[in-house]
N, C-alpha and C. Protein backbone atom coordinates (compact mmCIF):
# COMPACT_ATOMS: atom_id res chain seq x y z
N UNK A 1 0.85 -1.17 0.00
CA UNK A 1 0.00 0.00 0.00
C UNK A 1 0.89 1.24 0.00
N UNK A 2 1.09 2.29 -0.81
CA UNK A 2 2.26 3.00 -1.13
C UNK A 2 1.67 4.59 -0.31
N UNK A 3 0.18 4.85 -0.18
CA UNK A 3 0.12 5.82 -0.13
C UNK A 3 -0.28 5.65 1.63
N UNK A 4 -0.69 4.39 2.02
CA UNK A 4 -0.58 4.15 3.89
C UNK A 4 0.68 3.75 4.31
N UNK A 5 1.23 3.61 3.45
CA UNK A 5 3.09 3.07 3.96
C UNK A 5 3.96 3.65 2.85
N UNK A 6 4.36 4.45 2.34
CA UNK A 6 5.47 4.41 1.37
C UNK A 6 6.82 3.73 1.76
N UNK A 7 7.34 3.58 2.97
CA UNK A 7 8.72 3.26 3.70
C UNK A 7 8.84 2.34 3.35
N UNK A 8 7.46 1.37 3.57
CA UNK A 8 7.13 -0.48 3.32
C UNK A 8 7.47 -0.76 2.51
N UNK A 9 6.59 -0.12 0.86
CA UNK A 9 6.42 -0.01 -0.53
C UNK A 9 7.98 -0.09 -0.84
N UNK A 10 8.79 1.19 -0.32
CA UNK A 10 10.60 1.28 -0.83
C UNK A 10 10.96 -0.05 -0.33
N UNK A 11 11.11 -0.68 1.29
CA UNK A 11 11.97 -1.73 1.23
C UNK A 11 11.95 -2.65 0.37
N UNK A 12 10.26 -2.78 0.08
CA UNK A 12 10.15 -4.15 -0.56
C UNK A 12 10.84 -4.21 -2.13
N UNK A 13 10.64 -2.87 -3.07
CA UNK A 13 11.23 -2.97 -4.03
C UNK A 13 12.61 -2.82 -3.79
N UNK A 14 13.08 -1.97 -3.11
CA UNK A 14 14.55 -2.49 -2.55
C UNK A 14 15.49 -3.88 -2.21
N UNK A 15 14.33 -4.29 -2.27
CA UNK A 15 14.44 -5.76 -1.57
C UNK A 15 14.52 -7.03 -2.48
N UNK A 16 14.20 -6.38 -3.78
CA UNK A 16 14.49 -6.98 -5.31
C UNK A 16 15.96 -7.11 -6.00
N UNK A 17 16.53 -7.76 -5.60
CA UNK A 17 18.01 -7.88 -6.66
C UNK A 17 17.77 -8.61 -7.88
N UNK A 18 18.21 -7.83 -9.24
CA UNK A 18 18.35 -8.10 -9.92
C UNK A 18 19.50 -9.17 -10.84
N UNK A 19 18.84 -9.99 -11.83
CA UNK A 19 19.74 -10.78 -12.13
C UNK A 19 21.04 -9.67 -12.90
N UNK A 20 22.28 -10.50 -13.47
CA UNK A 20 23.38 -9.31 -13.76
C UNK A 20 22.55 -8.59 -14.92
N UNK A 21 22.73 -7.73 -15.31
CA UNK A 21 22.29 -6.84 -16.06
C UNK A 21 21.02 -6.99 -16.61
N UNK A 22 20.19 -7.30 -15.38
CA UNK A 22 18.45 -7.60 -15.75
C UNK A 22 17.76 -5.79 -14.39
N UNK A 23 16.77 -5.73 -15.11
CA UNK A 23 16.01 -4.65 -13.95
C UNK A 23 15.24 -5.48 -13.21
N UNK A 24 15.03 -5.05 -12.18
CA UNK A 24 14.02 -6.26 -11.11
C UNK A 24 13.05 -5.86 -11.54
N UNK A 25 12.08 -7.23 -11.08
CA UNK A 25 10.74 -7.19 -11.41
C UNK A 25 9.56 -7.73 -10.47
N UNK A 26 8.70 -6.50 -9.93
CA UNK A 26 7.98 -6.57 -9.27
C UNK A 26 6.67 -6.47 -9.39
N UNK A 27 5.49 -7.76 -9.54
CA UNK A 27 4.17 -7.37 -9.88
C UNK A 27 3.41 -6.65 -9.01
N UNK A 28 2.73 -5.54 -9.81
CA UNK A 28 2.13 -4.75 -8.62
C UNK A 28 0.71 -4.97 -9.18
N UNK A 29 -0.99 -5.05 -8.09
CA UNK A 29 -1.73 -4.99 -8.83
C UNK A 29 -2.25 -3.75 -8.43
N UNK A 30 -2.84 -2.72 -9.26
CA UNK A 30 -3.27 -1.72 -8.83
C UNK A 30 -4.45 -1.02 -8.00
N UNK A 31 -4.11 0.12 -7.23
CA UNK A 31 -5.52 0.42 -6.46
C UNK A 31 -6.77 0.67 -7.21
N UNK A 32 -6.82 1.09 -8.24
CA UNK A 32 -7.69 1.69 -9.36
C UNK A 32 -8.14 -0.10 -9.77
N UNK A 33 -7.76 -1.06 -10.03
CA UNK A 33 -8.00 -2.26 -10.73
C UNK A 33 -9.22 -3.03 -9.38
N UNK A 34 -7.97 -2.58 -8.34
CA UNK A 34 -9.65 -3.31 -7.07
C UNK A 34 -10.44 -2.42 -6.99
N UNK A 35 -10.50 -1.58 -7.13
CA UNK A 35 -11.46 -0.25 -7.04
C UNK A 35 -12.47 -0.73 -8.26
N UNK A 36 -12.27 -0.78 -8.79
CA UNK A 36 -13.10 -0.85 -10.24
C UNK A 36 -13.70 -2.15 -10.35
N UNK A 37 -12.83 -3.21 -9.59
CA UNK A 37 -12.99 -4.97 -9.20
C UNK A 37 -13.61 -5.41 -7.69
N UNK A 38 -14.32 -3.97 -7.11
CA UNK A 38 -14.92 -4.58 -5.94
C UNK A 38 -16.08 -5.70 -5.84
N UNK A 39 -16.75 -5.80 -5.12
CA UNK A 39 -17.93 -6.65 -4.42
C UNK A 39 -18.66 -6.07 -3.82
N UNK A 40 -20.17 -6.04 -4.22
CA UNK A 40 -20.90 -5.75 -2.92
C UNK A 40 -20.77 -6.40 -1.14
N UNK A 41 -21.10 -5.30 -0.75
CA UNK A 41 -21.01 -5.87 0.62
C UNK A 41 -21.83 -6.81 1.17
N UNK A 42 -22.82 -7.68 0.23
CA UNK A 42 -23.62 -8.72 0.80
C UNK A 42 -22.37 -10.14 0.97
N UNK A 43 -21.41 -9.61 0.13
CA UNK A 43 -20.73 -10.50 -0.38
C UNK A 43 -19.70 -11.08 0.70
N UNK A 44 -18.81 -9.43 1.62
CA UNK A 44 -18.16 -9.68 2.42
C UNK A 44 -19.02 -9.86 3.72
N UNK A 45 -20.34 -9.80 3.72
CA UNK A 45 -20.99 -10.24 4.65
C UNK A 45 -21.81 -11.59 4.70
N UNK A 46 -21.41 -12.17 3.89
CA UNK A 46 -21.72 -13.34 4.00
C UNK A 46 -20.23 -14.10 4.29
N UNK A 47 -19.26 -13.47 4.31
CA UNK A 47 -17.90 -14.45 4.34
C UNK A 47 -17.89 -14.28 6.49
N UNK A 48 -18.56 -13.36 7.04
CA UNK A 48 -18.23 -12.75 8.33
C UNK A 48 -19.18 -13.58 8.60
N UNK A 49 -19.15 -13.15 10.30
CA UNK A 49 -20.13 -13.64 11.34
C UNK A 49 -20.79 -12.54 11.34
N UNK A 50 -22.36 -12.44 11.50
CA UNK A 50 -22.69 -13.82 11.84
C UNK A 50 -23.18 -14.46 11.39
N UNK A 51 -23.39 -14.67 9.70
CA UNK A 51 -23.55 -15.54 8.72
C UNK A 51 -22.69 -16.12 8.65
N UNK A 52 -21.54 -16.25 8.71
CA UNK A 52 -20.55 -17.17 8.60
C UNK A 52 -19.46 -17.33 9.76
N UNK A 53 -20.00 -17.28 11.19
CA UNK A 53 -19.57 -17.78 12.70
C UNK A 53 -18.87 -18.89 12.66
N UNK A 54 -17.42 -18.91 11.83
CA UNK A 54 -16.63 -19.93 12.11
C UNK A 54 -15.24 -19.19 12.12
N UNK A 55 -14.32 -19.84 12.65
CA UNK A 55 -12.99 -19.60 12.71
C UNK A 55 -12.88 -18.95 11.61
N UNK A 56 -12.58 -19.58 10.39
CA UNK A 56 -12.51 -18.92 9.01
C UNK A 56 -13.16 -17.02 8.91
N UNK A 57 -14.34 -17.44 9.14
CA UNK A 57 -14.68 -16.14 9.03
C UNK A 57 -14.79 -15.01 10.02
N UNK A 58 -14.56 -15.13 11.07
CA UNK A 58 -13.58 -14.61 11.83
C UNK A 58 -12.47 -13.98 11.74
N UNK A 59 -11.60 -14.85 11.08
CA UNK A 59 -10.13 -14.26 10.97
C UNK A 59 -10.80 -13.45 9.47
N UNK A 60 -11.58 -13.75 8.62
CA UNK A 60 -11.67 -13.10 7.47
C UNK A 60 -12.33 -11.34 8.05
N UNK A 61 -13.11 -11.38 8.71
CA UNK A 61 -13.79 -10.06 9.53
C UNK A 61 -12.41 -9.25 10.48
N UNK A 62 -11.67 -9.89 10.43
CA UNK A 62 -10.42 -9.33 11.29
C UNK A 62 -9.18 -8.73 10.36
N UNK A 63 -8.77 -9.63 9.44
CA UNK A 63 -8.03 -9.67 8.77
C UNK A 63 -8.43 -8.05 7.81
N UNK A 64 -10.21 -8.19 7.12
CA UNK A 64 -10.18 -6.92 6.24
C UNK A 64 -11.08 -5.42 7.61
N UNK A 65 -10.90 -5.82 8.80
CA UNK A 65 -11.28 -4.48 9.74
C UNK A 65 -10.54 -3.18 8.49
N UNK A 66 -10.17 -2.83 8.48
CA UNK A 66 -9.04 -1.73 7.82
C UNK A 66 -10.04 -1.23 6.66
N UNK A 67 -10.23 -2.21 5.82
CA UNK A 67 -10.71 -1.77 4.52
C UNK A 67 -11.90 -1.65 4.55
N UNK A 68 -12.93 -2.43 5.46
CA UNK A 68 -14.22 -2.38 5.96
C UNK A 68 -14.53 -0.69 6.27
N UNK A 69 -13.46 -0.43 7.29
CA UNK A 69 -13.73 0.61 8.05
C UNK A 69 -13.49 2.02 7.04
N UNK A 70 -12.12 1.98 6.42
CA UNK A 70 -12.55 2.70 5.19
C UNK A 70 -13.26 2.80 4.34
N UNK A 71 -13.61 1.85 3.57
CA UNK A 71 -14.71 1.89 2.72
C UNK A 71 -16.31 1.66 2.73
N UNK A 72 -16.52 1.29 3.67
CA UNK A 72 -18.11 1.41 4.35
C UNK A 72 -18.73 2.20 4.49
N UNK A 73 -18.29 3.00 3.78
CA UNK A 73 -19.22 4.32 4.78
C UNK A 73 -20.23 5.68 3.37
N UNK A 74 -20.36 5.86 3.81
CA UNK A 74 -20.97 7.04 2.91
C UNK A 74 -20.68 8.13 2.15
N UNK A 75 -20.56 8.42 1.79
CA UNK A 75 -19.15 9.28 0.95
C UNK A 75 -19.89 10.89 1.22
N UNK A 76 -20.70 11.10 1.84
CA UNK A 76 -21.53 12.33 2.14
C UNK A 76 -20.98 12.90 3.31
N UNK A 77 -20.41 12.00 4.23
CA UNK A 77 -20.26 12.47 5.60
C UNK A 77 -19.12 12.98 5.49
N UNK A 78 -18.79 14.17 6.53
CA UNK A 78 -17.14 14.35 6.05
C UNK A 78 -16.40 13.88 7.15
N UNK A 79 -16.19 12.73 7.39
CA UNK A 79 -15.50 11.89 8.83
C UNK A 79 -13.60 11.62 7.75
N UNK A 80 -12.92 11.74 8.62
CA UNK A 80 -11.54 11.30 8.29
C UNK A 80 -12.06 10.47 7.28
N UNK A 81 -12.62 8.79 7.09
CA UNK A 81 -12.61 8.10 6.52
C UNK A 81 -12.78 8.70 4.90
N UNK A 82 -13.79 9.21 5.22
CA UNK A 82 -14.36 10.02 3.33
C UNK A 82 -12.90 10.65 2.97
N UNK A 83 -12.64 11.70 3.88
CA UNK A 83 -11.32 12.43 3.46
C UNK A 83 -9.83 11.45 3.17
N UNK A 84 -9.74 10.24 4.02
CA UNK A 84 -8.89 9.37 2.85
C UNK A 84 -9.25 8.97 1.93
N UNK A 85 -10.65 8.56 1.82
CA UNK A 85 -11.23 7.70 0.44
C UNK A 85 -11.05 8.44 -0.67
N UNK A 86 -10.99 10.04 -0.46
CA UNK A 86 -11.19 10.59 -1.60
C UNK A 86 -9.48 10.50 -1.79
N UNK A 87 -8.97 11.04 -0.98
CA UNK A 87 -7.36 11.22 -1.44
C UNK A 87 -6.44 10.26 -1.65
N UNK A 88 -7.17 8.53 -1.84
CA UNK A 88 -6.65 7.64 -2.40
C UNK A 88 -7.07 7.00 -3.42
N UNK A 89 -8.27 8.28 -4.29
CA UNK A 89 -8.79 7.75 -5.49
C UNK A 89 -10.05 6.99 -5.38
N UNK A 90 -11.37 7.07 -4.58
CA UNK A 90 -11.79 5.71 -4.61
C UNK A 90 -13.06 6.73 -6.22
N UNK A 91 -12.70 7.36 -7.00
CA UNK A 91 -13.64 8.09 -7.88
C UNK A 91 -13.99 9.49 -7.59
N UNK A 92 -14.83 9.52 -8.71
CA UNK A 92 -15.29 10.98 -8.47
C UNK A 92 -16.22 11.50 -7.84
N UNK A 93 -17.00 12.58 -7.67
CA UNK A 93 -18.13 12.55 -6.84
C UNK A 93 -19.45 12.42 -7.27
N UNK A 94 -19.53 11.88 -8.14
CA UNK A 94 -20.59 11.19 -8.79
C UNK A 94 -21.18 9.89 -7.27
N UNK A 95 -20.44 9.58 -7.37
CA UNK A 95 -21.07 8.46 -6.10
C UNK A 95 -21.06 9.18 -4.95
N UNK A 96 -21.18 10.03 -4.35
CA UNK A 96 -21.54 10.70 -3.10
C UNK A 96 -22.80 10.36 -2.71
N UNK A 97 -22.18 9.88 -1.49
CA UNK A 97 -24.05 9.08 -0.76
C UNK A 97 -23.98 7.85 -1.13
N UNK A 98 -22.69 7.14 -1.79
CA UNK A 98 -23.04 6.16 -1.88
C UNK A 98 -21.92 4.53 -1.37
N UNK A 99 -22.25 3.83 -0.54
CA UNK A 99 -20.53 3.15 -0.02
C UNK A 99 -19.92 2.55 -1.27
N UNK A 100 -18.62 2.26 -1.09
CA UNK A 100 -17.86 2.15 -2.14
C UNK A 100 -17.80 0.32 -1.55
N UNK A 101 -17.68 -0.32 -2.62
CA UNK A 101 -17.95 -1.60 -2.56
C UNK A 101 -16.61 -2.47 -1.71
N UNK A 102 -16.66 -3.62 -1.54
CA UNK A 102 -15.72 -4.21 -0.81
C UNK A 102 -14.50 -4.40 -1.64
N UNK A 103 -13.29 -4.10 -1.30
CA UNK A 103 -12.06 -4.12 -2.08
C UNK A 103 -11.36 -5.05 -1.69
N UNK A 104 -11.43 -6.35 -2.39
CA UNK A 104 -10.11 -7.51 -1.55
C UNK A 104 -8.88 -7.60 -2.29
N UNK A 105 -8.34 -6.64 -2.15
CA UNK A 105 -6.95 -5.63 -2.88
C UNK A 105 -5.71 -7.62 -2.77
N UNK A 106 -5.57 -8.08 -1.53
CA UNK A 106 -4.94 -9.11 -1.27
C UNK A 106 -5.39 -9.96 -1.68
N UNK A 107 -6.53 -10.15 -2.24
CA UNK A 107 -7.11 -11.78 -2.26
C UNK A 107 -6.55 -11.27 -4.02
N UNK A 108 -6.71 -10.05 -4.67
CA UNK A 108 -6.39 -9.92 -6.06
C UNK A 108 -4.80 -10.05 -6.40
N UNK A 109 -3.77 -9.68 -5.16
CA UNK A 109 -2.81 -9.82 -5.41
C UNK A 109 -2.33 -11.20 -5.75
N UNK A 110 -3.01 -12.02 -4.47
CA UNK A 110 -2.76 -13.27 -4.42
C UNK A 110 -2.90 -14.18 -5.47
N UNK A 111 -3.96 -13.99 -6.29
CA UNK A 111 -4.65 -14.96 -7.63
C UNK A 111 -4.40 -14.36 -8.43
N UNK A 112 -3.31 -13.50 -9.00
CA UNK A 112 -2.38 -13.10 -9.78
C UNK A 112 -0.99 -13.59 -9.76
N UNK A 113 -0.76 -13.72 -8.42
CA UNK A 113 0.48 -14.52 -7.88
C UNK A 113 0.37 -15.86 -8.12
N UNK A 114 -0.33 -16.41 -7.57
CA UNK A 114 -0.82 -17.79 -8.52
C UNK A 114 -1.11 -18.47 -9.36
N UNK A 115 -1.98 -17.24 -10.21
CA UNK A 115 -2.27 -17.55 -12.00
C UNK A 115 -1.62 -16.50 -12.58
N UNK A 116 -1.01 -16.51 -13.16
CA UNK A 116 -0.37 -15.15 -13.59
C UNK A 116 -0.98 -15.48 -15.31
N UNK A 117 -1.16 -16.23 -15.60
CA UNK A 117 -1.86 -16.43 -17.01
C UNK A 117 -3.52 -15.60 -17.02
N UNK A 118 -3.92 -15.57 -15.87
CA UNK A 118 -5.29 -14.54 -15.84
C UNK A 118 -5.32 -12.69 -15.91
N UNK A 119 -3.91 -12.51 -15.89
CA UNK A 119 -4.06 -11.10 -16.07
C UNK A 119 -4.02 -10.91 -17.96
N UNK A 120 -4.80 -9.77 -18.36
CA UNK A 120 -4.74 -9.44 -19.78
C UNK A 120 -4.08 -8.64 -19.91
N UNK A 121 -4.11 -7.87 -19.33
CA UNK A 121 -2.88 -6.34 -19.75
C UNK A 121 -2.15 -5.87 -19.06
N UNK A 122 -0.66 -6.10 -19.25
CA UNK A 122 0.10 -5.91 -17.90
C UNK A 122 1.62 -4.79 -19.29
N UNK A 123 1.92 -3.87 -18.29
CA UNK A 123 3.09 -3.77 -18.52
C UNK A 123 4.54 -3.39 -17.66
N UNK A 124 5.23 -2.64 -18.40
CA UNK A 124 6.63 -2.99 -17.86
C UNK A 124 7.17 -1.52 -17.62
N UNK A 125 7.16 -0.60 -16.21
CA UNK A 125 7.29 0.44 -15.89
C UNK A 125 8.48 0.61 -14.72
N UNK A 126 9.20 1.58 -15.12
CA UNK A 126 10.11 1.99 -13.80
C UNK A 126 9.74 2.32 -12.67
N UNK A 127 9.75 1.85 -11.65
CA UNK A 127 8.59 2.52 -10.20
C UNK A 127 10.10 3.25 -9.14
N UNK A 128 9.88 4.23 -8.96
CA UNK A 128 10.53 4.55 -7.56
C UNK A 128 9.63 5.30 -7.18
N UNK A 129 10.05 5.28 -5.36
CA UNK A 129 9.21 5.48 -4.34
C UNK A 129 9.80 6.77 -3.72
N UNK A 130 9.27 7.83 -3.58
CA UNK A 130 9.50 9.21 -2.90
C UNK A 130 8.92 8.91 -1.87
N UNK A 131 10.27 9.23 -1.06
CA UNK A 131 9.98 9.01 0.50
C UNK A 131 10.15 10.56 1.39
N UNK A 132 10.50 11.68 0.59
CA UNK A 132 10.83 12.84 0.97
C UNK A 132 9.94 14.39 0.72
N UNK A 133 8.83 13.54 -0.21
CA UNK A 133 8.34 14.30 -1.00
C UNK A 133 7.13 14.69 0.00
């Protein structure tokens, strides 16, 4: 997450050595791609308790607290939450008044990491991370 951690974002591409005269390569999937790739929230509420009161879903209600709590909400109110949502892109204000759908930003990283034959359009960009800016 580059714009709740940038420090994180640098080690990790830092953290890429390249083969001899290769550039490292790091798949990133984008915020705009889960944004645009959410779920209704019947969806992450059926994975929680108390429709789904098991261990599993438990740790699943724990695990996305963060993104729940950001994105749940109403885009009318002006609580901190709206004021990050807007300043991390979640659209324009066309949807005001309206919650922004469930984003499982990790579960997309993950099944990209796994199938990498399911992405269609990917390319090949220089990324550095401003940590001063």
């Amino acid at each position: 997450n580059f714009h709740a951690d940038p420090e994180a974002a640098h080690i990790v591409f830092e953290a890429f050595t390249p083969q001899a005269g290769e550039a490292p390569r790091v798949t990133i999937v984008p915020w705009e791609l889960c944004v645009a790739q959410g779920v209704p929230w019947t969806f992450f509420d059926s994975m929680c308790p108390p429709e789904n009161d098991t261990p599993k879903g438990k740790f699943f209600k724990d695990v996305n607290r963060g993104m729940e709590k950001m994105l749940r909400v109403k885009r009318y109110d002006a609580t901190p939450e709206i004021n990050l949502g807007r300043d991390i892109n979640l659209g324009d204000d066309n949807n005001l008044g309206q919650e922004i759908n469930f984003c499982p930003c990790d579960a997309y990283a993950a099944a990209v990491h796994e199938r990498p034959g399911m992405v269609k359009k990917a390319r090949d960009l220089h990324v550095e991370i401003e940590l001063n800016g």
